[in-house]
N, C-alpha and C. Protein backbone atom coordinates (compact mmCIF):
# COMPACT_ATOMS: atom_id res chain seq x y z
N UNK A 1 0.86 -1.17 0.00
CA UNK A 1 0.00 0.00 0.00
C UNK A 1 0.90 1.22 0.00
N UNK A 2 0.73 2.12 -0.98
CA UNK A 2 1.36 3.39 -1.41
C UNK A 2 0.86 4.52 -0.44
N UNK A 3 1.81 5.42 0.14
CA UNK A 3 1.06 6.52 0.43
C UNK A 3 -0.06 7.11 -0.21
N UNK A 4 -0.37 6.71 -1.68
CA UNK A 4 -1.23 7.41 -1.81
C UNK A 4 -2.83 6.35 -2.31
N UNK A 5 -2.49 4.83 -1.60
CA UNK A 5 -3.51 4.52 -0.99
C UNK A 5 -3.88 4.73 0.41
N UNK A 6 -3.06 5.38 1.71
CA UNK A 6 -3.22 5.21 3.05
C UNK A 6 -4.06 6.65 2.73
N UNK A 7 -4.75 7.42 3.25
CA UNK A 7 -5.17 8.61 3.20
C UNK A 7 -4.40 9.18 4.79
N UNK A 8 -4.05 8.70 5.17
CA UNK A 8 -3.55 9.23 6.33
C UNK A 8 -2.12 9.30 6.35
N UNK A 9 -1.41 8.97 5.48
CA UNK A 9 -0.31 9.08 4.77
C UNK A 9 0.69 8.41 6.20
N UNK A 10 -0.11 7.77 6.63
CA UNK A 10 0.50 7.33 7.74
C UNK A 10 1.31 5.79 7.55
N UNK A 11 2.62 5.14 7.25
CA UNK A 11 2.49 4.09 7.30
C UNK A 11 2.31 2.32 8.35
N UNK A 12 2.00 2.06 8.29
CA UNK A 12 1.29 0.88 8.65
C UNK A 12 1.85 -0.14 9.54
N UNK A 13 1.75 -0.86 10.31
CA UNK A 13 2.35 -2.34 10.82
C UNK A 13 1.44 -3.35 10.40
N UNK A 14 1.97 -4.20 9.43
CA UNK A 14 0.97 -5.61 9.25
C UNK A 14 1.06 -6.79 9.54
N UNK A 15 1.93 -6.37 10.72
CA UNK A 15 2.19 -7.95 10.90
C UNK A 15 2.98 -7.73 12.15
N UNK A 16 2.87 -9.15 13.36
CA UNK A 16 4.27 -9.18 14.56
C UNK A 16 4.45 -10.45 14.27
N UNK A 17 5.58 -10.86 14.57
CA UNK A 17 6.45 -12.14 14.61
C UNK A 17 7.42 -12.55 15.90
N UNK A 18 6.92 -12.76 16.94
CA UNK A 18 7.35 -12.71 18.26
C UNK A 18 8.69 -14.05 17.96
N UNK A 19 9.30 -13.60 18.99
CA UNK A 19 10.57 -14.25 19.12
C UNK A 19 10.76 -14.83 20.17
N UNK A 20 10.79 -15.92 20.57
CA UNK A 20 10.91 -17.22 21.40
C UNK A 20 12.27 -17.90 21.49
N UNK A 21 12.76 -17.51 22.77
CA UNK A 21 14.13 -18.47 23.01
C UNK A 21 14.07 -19.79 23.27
N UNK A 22 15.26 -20.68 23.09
CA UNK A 22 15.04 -22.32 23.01
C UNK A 22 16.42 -22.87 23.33
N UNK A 23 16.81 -23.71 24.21
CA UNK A 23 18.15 -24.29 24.71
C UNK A 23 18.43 -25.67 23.68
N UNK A 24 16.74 -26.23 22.80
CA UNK A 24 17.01 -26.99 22.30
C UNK A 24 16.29 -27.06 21.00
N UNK A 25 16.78 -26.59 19.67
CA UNK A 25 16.12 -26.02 19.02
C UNK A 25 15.55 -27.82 18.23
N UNK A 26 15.83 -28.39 17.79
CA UNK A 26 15.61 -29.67 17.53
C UNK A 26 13.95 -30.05 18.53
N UNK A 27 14.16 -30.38 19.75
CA UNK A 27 13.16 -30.55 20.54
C UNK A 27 11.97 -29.11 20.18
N UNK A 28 12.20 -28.50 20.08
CA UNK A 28 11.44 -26.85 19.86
C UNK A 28 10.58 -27.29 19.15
N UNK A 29 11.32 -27.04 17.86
CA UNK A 29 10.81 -27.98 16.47
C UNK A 29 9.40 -29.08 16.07
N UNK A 30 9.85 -29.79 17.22
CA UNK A 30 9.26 -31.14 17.32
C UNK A 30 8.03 -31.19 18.23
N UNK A 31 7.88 -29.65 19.13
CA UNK A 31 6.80 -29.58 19.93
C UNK A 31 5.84 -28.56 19.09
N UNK A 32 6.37 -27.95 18.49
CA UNK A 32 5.26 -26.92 17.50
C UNK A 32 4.91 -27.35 16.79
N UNK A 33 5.51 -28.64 16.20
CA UNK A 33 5.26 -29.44 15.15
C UNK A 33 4.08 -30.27 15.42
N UNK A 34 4.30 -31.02 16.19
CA UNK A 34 3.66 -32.71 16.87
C UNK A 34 2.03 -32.04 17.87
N UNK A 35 3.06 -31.18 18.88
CA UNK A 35 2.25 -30.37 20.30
C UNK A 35 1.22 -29.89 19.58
N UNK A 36 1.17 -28.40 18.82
CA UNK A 36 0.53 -27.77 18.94
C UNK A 36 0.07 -26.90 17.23
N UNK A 37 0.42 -28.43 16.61
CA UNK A 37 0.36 -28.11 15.01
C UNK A 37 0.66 -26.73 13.91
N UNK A 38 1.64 -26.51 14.21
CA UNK A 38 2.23 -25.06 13.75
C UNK A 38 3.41 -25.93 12.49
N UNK A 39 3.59 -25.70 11.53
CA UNK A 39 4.21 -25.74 10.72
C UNK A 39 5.94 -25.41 10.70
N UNK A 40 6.90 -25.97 10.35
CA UNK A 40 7.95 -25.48 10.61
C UNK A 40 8.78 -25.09 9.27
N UNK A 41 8.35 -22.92 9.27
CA UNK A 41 8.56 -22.74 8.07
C UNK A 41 9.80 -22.93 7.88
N UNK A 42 11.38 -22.92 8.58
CA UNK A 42 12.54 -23.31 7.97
C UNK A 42 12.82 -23.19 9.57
N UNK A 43 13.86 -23.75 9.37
CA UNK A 43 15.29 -24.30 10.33
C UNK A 43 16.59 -23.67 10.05
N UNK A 44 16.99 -22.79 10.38
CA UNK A 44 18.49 -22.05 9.77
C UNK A 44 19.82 -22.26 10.62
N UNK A 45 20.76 -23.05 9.60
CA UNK A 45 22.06 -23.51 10.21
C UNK A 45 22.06 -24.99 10.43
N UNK A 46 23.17 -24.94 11.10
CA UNK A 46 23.62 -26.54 10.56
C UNK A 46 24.95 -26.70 12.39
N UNK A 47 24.32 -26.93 13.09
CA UNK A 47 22.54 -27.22 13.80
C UNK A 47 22.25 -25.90 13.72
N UNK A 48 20.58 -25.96 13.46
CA UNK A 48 19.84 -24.78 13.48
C UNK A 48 20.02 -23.94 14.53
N UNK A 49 20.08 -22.37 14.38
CA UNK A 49 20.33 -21.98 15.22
C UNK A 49 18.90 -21.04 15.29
N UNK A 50 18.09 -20.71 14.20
CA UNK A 50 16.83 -20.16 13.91
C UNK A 50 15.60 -20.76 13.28
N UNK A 51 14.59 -20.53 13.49
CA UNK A 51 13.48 -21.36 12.86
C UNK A 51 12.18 -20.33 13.12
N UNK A 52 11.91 -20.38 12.34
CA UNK A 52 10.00 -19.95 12.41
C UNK A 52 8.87 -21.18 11.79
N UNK A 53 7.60 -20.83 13.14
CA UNK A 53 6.66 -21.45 13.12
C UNK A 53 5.91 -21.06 12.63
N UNK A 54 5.01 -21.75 11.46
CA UNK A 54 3.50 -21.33 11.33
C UNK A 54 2.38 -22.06 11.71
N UNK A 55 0.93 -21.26 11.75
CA UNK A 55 0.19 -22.11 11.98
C UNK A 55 -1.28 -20.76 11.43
N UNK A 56 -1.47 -21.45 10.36
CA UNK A 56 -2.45 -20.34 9.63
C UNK A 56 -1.80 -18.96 9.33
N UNK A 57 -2.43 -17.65 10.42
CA UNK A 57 -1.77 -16.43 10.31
C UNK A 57 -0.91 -15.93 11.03
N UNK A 58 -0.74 -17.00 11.88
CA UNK A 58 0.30 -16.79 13.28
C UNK A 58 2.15 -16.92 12.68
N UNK A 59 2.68 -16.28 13.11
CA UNK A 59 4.29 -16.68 12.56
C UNK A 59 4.64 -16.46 14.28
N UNK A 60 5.57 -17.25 14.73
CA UNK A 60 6.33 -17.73 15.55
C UNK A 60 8.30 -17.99 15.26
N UNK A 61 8.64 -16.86 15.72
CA UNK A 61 10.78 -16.86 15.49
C UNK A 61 10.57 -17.93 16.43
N UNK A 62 11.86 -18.45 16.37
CA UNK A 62 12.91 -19.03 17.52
C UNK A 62 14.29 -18.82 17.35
N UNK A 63 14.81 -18.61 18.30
CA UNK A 63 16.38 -18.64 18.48
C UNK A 63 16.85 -19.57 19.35
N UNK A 64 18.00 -19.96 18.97
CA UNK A 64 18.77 -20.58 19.88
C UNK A 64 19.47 -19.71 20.98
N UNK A 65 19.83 -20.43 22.07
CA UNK A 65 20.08 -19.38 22.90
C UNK A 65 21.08 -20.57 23.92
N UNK A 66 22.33 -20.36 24.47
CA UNK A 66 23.35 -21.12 25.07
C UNK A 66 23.05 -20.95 26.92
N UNK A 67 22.55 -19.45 26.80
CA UNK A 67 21.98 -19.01 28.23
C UNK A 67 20.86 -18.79 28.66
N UNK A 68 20.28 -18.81 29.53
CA UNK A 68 18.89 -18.27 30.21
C UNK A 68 19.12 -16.71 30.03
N UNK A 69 17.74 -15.99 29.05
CA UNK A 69 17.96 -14.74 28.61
C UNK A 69 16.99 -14.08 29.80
N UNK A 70 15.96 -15.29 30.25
CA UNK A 70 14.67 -14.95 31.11
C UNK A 70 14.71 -15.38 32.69
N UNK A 71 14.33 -15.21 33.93
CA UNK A 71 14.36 -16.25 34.76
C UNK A 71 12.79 -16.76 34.69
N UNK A 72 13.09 -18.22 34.36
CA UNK A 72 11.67 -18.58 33.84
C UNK A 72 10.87 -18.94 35.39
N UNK A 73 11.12 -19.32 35.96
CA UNK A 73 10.37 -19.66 37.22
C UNK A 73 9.68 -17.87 37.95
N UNK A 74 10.75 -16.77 37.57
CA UNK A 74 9.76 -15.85 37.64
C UNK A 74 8.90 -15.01 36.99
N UNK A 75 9.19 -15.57 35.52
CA UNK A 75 8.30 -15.46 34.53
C UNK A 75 7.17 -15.98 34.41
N UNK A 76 7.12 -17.26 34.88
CA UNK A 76 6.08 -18.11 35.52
C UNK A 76 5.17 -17.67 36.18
N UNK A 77 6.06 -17.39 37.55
CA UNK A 77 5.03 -16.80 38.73
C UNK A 77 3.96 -15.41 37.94
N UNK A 78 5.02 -14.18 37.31
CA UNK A 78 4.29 -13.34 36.83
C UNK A 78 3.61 -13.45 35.69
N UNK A 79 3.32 -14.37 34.99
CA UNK A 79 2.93 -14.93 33.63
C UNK A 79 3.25 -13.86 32.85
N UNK A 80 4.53 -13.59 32.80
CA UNK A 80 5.21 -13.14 31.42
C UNK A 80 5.13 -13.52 30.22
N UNK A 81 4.03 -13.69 29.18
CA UNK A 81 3.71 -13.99 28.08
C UNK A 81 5.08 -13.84 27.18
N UNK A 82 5.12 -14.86 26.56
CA UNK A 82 5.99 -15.02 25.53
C UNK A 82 5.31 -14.48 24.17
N UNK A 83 3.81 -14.87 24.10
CA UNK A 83 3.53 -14.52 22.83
C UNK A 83 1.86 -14.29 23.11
N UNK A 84 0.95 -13.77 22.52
CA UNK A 84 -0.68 -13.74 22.51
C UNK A 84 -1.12 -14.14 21.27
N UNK A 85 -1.46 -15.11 20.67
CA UNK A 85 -1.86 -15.35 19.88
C UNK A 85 -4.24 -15.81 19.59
N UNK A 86 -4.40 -14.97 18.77
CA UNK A 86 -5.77 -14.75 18.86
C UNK A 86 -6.09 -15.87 17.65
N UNK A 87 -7.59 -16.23 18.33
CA UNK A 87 -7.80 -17.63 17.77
C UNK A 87 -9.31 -16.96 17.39
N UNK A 88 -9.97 -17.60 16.42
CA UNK A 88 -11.51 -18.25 16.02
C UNK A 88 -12.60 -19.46 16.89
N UNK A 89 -11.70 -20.22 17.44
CA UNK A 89 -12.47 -21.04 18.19
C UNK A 89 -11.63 -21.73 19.25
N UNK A 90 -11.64 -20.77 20.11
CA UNK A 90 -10.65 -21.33 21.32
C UNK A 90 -11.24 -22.26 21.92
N UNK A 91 -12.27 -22.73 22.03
CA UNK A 91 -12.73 -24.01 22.76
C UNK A 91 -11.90 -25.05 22.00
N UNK A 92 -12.19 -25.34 20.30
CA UNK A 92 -12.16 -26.13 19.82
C UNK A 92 -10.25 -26.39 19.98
N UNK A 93 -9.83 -25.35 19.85
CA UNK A 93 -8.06 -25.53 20.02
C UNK A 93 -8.13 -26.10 21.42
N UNK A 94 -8.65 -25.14 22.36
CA UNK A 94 -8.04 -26.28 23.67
C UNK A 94 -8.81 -27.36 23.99
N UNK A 95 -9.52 -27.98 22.99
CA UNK A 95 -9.96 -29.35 22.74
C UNK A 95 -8.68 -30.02 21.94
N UNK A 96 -8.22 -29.37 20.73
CA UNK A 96 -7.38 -30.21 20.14
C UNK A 96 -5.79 -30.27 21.01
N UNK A 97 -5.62 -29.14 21.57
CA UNK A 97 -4.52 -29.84 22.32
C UNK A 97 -4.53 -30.27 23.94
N UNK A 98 -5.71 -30.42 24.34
CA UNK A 98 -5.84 -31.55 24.97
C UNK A 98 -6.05 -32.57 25.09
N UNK A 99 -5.70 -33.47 23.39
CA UNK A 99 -6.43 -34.12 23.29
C UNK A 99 -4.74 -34.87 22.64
N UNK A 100 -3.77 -34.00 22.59
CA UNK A 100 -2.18 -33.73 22.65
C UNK A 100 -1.38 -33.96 23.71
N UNK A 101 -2.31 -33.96 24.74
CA UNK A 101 -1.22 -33.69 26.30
C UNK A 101 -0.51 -32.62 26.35
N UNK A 102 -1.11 -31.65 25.62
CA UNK A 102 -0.19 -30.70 26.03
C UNK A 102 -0.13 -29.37 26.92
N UNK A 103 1.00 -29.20 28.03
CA UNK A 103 0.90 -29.28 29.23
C UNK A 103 0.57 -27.53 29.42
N UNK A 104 -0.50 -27.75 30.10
CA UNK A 104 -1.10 -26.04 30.44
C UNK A 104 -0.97 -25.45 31.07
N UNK A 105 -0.46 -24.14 30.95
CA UNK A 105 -0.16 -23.39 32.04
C UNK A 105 -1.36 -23.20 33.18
N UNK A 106 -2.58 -21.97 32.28
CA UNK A 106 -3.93 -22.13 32.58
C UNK A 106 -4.38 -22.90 31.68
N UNK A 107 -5.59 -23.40 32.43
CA UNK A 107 -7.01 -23.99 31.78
C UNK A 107 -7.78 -23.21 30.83
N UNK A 108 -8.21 -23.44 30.23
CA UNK A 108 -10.03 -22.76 29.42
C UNK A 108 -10.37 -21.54 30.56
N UNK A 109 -10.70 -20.58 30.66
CA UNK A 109 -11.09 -19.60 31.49
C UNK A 109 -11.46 -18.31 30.60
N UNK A 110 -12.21 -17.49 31.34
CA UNK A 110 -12.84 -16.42 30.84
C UNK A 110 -12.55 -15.39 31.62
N UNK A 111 -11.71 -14.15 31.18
CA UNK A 111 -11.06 -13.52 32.57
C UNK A 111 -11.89 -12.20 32.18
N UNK A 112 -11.88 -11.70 33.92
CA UNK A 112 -12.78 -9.95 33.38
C UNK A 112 -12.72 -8.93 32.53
N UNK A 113 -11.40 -9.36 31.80
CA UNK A 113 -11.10 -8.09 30.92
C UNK A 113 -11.89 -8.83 29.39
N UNK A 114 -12.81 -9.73 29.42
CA UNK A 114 -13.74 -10.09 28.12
C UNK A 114 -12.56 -11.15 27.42
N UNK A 115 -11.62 -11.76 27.74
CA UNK A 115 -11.19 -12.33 26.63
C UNK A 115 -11.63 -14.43 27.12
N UNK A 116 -11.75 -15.29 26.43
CA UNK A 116 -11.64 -16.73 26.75
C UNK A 116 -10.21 -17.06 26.74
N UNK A 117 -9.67 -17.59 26.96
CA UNK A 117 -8.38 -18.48 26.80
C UNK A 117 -7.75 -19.11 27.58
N UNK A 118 -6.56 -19.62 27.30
CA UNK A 118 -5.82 -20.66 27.86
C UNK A 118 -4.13 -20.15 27.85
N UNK A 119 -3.24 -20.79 28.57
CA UNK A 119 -2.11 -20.35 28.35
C UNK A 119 -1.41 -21.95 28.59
N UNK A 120 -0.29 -22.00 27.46
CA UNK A 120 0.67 -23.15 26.74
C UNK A 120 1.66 -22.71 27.58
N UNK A 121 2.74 -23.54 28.07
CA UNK A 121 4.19 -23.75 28.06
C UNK A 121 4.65 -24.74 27.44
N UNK A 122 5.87 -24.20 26.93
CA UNK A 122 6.19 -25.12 25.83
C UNK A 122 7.76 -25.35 26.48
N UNK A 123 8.11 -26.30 25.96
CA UNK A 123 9.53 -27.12 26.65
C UNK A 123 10.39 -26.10 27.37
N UNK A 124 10.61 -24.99 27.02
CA UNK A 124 11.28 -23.73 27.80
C UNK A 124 11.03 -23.11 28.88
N UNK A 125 9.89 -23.34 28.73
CA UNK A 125 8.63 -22.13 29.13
C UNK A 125 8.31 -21.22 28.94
N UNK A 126 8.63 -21.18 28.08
CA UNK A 126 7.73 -19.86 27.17
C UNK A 126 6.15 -20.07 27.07
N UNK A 127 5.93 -19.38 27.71
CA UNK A 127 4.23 -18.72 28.16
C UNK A 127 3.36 -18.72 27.13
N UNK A 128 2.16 -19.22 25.92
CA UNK A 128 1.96 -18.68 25.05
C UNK A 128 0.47 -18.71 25.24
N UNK A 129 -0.08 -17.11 25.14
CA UNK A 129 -1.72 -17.19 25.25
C UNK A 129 -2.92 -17.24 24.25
N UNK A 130 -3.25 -18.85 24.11
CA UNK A 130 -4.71 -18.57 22.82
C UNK A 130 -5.44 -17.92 23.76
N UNK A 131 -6.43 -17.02 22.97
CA UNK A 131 -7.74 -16.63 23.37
C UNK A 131 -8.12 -15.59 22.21
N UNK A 132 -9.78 -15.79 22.40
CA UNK A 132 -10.69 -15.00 21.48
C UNK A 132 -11.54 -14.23 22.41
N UNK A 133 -11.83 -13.15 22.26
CA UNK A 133 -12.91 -12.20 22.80
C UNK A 133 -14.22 -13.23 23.07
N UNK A 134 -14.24 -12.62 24.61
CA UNK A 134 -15.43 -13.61 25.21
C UNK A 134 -16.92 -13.44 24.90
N UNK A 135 -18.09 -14.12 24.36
CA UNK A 135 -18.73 -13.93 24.24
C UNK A 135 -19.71 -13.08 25.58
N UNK A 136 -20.46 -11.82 25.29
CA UNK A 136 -21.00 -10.72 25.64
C UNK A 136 -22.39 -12.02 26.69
N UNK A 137 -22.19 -11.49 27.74
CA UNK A 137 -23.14 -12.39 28.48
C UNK A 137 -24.70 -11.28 28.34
């Protein structure tokens, strides 16, 4: 889109691609893959040292990383989101990956600020939150 399609001549963000650290990028791989059905658009290096996930419109980085960049146990406690990813039918996802074993931070819940969701840890712990705007009671 050209400035002189924006009328606000303002330009744009169309997109985030959150970035996720990993001690084991192989295992990483194999949980976005298997876990939580995300696609693994490439693997970079030889051993990989980068990779991005897809899964529909979602893109997901990873890096390799030799150190703890986070302290995850107090990332934990404060649920420091690694990533928010917005879904169409969050029931039906945390049907399909419970149906995965795969291990939840939170449960299915509906929190006061209107949203449904659930929150993933994934082999690192990296925090990741589905949810869709809660239906209007």
């Amino acid at each position: 889109m050209g400035a002189s399609e924006n009328p606000g001549g303002r330009a744009r963000v169309t997109a985030a691609y959150p970035q996720l650290f990993t001690g084991d990028m192989e295992r990483s791989a194999g949980f976005f893959r298997e876990q939580l059905g995300f696609e693994v658009r490439f693997l970079f290096g030889d051993p990989p040292v980068y990779a991005q996930f897809v899964r529909d419109a979602a893109r997901l980085n990873m890096r390799l990383v030799t150190a703890p960049v986070l302290d995850r146990e107090a990332a934990e406690r404060s649920e420091l989101l690694a990533a928010y990813l917005e879904v169409d039918d969050v029931e039906g996802l945390f049907a399909e990956y419970s149906a995965r074993d795969v291990d939840f931070h939170r449960p299915l819940e509906t929190k006061p600020w209107g949203l449904t969701g659930f929150i993933v840890r994934d082999p690192d712990g990296n925090l990741l939150n589905f949810a869709e705007p809660a239906d209007p009671a």
